[in-house]
N, C-alpha and C. Protein backbone atom coordinates (compact mmCIF):
# COMPACT_ATOMS: atom_id res chain seq x y z
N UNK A 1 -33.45 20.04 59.73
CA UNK A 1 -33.18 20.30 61.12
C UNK A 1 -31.97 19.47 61.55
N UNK A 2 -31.12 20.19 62.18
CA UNK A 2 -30.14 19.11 62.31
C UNK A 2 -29.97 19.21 63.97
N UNK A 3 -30.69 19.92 64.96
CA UNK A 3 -30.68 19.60 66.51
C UNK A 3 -31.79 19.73 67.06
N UNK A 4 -32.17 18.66 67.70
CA UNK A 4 -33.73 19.17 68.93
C UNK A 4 -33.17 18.99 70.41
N UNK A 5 -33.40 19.85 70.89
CA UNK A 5 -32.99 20.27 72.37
C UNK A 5 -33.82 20.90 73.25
N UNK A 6 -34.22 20.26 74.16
CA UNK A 6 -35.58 20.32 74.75
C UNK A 6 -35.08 19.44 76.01
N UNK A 7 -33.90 20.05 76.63
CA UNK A 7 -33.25 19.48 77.72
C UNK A 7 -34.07 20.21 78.68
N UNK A 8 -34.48 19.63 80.26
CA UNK A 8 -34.77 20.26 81.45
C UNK A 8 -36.12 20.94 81.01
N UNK A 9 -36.79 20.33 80.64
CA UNK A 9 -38.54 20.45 80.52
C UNK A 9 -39.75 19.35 81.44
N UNK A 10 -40.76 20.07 81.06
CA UNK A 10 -41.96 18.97 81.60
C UNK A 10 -42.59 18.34 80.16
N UNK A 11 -41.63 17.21 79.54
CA UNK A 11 -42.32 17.25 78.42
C UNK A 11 -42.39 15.30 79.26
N UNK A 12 -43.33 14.67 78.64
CA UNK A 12 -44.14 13.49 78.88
C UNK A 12 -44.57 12.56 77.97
N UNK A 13 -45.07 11.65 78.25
CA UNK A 13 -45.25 10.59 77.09
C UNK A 13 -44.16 9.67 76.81
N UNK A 14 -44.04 9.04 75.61
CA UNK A 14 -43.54 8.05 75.03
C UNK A 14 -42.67 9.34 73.99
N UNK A 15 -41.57 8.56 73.41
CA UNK A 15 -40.77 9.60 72.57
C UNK A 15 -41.39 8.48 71.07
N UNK A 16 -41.87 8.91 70.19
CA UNK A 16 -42.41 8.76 68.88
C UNK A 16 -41.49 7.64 68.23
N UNK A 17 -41.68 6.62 68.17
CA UNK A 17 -41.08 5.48 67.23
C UNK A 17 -40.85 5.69 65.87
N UNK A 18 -41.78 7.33 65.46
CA UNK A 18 -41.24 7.82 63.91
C UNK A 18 -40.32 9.15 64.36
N UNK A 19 -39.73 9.69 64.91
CA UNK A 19 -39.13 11.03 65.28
C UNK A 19 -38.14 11.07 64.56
N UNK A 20 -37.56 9.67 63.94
CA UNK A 20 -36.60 10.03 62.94
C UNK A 20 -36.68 9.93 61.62
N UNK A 21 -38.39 9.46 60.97
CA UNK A 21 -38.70 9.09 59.80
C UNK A 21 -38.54 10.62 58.78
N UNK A 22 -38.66 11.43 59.54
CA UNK A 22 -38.46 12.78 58.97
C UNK A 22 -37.17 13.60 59.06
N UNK A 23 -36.30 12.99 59.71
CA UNK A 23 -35.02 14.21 60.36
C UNK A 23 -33.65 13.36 59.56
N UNK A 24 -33.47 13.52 58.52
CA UNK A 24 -32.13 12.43 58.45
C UNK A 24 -30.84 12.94 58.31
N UNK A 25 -31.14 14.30 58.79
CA UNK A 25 -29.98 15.15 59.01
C UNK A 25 -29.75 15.80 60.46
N UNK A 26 -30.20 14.91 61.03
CA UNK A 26 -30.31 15.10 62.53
C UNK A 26 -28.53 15.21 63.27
N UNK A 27 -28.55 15.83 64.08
CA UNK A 27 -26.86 15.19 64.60
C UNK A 27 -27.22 15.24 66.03
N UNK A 28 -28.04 16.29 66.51
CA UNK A 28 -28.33 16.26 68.23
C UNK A 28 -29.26 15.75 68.75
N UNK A 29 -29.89 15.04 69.41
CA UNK A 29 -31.11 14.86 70.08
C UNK A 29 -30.94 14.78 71.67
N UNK A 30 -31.13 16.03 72.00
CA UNK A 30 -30.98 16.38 73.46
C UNK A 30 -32.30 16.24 74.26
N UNK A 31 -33.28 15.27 75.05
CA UNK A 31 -33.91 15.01 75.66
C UNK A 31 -33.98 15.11 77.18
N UNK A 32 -32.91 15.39 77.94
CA UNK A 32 -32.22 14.96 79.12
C UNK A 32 -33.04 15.69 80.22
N UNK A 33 -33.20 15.17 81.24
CA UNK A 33 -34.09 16.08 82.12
C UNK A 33 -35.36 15.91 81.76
N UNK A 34 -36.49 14.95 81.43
CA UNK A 34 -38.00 15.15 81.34
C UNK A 34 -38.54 14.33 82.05
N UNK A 35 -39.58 14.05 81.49
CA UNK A 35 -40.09 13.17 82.31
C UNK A 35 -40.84 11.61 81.23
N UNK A 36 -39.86 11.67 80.57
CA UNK A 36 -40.30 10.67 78.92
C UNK A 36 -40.54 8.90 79.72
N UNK A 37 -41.39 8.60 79.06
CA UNK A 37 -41.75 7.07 79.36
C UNK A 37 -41.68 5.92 78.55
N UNK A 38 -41.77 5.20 78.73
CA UNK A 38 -42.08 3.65 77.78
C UNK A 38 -40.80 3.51 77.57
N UNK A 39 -40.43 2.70 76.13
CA UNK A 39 -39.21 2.01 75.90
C UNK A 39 -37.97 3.32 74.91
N UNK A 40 -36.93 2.79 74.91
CA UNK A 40 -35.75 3.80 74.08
C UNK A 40 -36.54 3.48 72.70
N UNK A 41 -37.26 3.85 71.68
CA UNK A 41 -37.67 3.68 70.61
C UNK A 41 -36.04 2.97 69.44
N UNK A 42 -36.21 1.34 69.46
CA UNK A 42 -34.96 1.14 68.35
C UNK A 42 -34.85 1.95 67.18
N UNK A 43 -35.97 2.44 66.55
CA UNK A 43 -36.21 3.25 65.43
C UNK A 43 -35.06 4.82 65.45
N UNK A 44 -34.93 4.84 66.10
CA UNK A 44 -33.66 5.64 66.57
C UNK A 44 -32.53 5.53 65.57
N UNK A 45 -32.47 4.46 65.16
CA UNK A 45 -31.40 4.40 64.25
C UNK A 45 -31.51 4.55 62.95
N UNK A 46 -32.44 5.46 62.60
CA UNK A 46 -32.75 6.04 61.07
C UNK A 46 -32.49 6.98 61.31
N UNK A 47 -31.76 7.63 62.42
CA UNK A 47 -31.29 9.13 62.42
C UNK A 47 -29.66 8.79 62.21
N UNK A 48 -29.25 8.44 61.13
CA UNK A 48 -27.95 8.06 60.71
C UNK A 48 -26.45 8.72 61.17
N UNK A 49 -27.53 10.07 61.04
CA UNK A 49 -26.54 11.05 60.97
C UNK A 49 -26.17 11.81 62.89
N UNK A 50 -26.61 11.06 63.09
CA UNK A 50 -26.88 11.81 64.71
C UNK A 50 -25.59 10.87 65.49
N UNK A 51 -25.12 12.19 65.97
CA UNK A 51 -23.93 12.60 66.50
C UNK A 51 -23.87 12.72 67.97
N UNK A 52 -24.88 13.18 68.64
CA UNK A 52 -24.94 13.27 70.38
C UNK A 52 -26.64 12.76 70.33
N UNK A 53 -26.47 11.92 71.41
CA UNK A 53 -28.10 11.06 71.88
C UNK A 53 -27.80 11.34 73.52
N UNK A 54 -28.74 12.20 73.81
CA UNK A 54 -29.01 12.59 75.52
C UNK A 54 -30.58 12.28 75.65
N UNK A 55 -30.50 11.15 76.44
CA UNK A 55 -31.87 10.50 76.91
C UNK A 55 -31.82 10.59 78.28
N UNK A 56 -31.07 10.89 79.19
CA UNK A 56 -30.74 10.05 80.46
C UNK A 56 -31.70 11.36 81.21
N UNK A 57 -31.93 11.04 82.63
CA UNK A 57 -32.76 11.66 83.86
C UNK A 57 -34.15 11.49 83.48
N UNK A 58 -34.72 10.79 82.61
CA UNK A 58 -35.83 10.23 82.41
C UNK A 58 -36.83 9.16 83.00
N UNK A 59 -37.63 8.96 82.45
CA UNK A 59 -38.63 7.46 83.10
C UNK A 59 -38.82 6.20 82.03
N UNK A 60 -37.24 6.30 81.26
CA UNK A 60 -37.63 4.85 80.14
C UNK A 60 -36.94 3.62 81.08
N UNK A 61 -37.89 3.02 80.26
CA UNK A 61 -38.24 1.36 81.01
C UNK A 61 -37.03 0.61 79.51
N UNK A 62 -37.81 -0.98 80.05
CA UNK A 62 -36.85 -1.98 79.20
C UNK A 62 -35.59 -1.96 78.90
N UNK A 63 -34.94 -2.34 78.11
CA UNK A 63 -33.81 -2.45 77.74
C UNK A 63 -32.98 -1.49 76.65
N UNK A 64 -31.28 -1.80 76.42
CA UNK A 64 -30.73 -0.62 75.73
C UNK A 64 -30.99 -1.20 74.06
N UNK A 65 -31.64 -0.60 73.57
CA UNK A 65 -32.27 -1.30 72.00
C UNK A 65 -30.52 -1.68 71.20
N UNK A 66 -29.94 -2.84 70.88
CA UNK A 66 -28.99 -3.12 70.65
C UNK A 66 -28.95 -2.01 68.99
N UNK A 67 -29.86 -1.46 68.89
CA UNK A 67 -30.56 -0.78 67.27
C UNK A 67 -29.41 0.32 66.94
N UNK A 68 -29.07 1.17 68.52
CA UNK A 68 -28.59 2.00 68.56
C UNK A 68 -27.05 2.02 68.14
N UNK A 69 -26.57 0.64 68.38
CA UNK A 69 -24.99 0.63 67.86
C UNK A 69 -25.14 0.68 66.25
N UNK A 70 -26.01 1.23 65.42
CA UNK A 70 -26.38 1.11 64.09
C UNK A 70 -26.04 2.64 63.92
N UNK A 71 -25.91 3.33 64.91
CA UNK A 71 -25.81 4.74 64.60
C UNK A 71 -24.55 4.99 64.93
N UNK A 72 -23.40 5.15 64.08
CA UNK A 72 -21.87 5.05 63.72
C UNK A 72 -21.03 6.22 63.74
N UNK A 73 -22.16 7.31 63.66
CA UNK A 73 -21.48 8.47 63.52
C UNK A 73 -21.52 9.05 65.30
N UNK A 74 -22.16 8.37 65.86
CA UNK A 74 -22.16 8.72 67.65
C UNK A 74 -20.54 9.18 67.95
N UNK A 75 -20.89 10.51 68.85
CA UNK A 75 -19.58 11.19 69.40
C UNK A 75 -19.62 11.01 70.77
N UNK A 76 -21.19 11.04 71.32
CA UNK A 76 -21.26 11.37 72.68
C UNK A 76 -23.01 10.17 72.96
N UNK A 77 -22.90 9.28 73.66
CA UNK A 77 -24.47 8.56 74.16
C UNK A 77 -24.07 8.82 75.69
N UNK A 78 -25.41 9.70 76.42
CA UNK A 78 -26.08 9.77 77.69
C UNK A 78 -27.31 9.20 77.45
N UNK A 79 -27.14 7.69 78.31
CA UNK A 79 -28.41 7.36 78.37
C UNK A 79 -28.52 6.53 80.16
N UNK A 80 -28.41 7.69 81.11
CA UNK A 80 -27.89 7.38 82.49
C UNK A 80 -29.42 8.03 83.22
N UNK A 81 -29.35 7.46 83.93
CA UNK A 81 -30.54 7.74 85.56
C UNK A 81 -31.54 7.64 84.71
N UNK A 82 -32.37 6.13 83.98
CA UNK A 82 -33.26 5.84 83.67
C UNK A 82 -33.49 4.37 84.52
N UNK A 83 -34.07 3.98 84.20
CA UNK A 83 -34.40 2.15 84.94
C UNK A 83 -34.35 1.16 83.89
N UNK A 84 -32.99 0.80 83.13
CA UNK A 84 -33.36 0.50 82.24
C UNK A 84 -32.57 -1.14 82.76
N UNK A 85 -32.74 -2.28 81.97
CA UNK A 85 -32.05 -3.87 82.88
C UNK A 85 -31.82 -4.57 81.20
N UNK A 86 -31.47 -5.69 81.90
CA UNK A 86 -31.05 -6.26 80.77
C UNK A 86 -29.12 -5.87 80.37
N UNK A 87 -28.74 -6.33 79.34
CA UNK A 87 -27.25 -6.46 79.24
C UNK A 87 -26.89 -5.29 78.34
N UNK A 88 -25.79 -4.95 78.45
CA UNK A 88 -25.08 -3.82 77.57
C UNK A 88 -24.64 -4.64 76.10
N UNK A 89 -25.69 -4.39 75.11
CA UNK A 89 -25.40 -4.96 73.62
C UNK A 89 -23.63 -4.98 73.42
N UNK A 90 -23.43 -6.16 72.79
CA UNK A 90 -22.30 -6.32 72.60
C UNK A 90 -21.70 -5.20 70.80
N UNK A 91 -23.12 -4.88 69.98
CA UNK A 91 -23.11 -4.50 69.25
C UNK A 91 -22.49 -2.83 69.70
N UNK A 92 -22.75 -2.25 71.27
CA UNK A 92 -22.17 -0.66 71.61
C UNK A 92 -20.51 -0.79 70.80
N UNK A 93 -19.79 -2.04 70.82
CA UNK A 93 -17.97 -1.92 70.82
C UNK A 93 -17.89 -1.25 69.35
N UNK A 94 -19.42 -1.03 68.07
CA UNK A 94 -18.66 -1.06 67.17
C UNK A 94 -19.02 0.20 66.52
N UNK A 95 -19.81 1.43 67.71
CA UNK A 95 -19.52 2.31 67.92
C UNK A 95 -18.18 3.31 67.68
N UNK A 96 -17.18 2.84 67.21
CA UNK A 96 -15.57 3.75 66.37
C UNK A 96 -15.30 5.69 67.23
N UNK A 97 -16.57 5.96 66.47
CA UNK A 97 -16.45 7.16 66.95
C UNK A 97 -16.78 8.00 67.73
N UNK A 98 -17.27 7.05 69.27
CA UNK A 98 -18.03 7.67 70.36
C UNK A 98 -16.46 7.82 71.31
N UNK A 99 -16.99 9.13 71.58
CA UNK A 99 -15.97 9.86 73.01
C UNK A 99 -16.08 9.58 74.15
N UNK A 100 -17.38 9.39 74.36
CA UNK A 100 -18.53 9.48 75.71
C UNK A 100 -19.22 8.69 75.54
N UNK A 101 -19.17 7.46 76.98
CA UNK A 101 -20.51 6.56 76.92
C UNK A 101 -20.85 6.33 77.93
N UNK A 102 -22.42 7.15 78.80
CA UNK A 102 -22.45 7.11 80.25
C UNK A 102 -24.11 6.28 79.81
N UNK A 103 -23.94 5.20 80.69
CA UNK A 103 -24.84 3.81 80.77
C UNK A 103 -25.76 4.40 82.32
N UNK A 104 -24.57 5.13 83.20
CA UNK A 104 -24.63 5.21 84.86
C UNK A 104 -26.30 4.62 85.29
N UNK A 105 -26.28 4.63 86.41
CA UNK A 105 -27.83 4.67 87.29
C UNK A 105 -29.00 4.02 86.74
N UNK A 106 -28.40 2.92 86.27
CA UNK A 106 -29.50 2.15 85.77
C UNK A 106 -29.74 0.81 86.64
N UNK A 107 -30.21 -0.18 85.74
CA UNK A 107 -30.07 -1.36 86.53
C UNK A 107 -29.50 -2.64 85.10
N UNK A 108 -28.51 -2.27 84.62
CA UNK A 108 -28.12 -3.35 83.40
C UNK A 108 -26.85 -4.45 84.22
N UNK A 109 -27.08 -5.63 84.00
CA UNK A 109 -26.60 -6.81 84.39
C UNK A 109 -25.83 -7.30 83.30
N UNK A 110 -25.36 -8.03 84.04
CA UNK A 110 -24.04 -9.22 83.01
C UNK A 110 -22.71 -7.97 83.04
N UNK A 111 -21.97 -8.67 82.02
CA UNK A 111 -20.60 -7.93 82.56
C UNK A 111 -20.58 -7.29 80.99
N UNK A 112 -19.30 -6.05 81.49
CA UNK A 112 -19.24 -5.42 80.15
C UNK A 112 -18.47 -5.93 79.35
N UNK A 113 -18.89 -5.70 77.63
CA UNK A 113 -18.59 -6.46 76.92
C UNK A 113 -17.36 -6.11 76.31
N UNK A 114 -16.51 -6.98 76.05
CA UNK A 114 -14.81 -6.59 76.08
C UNK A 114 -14.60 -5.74 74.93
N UNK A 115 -15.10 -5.44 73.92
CA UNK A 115 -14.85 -5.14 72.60
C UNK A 115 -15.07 -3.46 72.78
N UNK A 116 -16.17 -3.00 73.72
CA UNK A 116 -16.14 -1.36 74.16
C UNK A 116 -15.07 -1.02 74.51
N UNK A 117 -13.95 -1.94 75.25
CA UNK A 117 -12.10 -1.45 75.88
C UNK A 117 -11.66 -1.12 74.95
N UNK A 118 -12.12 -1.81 73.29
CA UNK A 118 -11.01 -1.61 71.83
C UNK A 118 -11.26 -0.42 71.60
N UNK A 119 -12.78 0.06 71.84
CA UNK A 119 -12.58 1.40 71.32
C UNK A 119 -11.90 2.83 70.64
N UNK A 120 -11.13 2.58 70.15
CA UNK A 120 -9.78 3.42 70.11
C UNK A 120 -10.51 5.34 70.46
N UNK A 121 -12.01 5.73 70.15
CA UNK A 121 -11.84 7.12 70.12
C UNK A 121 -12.44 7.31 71.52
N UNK A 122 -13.06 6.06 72.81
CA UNK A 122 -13.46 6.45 73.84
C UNK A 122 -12.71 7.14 75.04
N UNK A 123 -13.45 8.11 75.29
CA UNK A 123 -12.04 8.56 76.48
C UNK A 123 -13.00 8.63 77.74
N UNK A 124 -14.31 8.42 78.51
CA UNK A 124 -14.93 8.80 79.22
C UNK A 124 -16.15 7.99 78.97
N UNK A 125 -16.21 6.64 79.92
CA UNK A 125 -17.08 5.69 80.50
C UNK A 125 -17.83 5.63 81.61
N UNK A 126 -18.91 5.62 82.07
CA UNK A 126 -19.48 6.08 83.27
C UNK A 126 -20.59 4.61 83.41
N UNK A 127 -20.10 3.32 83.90
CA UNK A 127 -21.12 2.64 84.21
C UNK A 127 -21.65 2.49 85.41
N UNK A 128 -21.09 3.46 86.60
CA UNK A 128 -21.73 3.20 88.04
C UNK A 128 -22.87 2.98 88.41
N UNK A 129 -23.41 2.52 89.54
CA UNK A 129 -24.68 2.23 89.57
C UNK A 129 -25.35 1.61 89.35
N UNK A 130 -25.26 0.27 88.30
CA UNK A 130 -25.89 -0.43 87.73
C UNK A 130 -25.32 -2.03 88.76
N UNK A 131 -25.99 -3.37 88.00
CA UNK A 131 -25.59 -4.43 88.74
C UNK A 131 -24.41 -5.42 87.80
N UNK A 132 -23.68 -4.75 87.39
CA UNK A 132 -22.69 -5.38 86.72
C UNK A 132 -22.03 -6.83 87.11
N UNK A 133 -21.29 -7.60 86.16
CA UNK A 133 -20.78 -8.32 87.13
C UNK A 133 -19.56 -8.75 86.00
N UNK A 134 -18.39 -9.73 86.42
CA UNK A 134 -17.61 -10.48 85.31
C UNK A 134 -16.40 -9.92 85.87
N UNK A 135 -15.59 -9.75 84.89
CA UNK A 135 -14.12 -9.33 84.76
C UNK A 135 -14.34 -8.48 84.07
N UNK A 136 -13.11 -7.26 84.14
CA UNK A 136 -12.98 -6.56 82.74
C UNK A 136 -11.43 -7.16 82.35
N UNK A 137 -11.90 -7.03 81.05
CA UNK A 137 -10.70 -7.85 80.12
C UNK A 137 -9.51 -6.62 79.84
N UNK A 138 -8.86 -7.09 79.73
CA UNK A 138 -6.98 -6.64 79.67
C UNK A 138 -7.04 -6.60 78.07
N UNK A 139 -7.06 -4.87 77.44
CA UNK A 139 -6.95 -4.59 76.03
C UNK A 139 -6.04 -5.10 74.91
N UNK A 140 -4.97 -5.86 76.52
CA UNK A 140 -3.58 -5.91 75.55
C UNK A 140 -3.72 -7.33 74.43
């Protein structure tokens, strides 16, 4: 299987801490729009191969599992209008091949971490909403 898309449903619960013990040819996991609970499962990052992660308009709690900058081949992370706190892993900068990285409508603190500006393939950042704070640093 290489996409699950199950965007704009009534689906519920916790999302499975094994969902990727079986898929390792995964590239999509489109979730967006439900009504999913508990934490971002770190286990997430045995889907190696996964290419777009859409979590966001959900009900996950805690923090952004730093697990996820383990997944390298990312083009596109929506993980926006959840309640999620805590700091933006400094581990997101080493992300290479993400296009898209919308954090938006959360509640994550501290300031963003300078090494996401190096990005060379990001073109489209969306942190509004959240309680940010710091400087942003000058790429040059």
């Amino acid at each position: 299987m290489h996409v699950i898309a199950l965007t704009d449903n009534n689906l519920t619960g916790n999302l499975p801490i094994t969902i990727c013990d079986h898929l390792p040819d995964l590239k999509g996991l489109y979730l967006r729009k439900n009504s999913l609970d508990g934490v971002i499962p770190p286990n997430l990052e045995k889907c190696r191969k996964l290419q777009k992660l859409e979590l966001g308009d959900n009900e996950f709690i805690g923090t952004l599992p730093r697990e996820l900058a383990n997944l390298t081949a990312l083009t596109y992370l929506y993980i926006s209008d959840l309640h999620l706190k805590g700091e933006i892993p400094m581990e997101f900068g080493n992300l290479q091949k993400l296009h898209e990285l919308d954090l938006a409508h959360n509640e994550l603190t501290g300031s963003v971490p300078h090494n996401i500006f190096n990005m060379s393939a990001l073109q489209n950042i969306d942190f509004g909403e959240n309680k940010l704070s710091g400087s942003i640093k000058d790429r040059t």
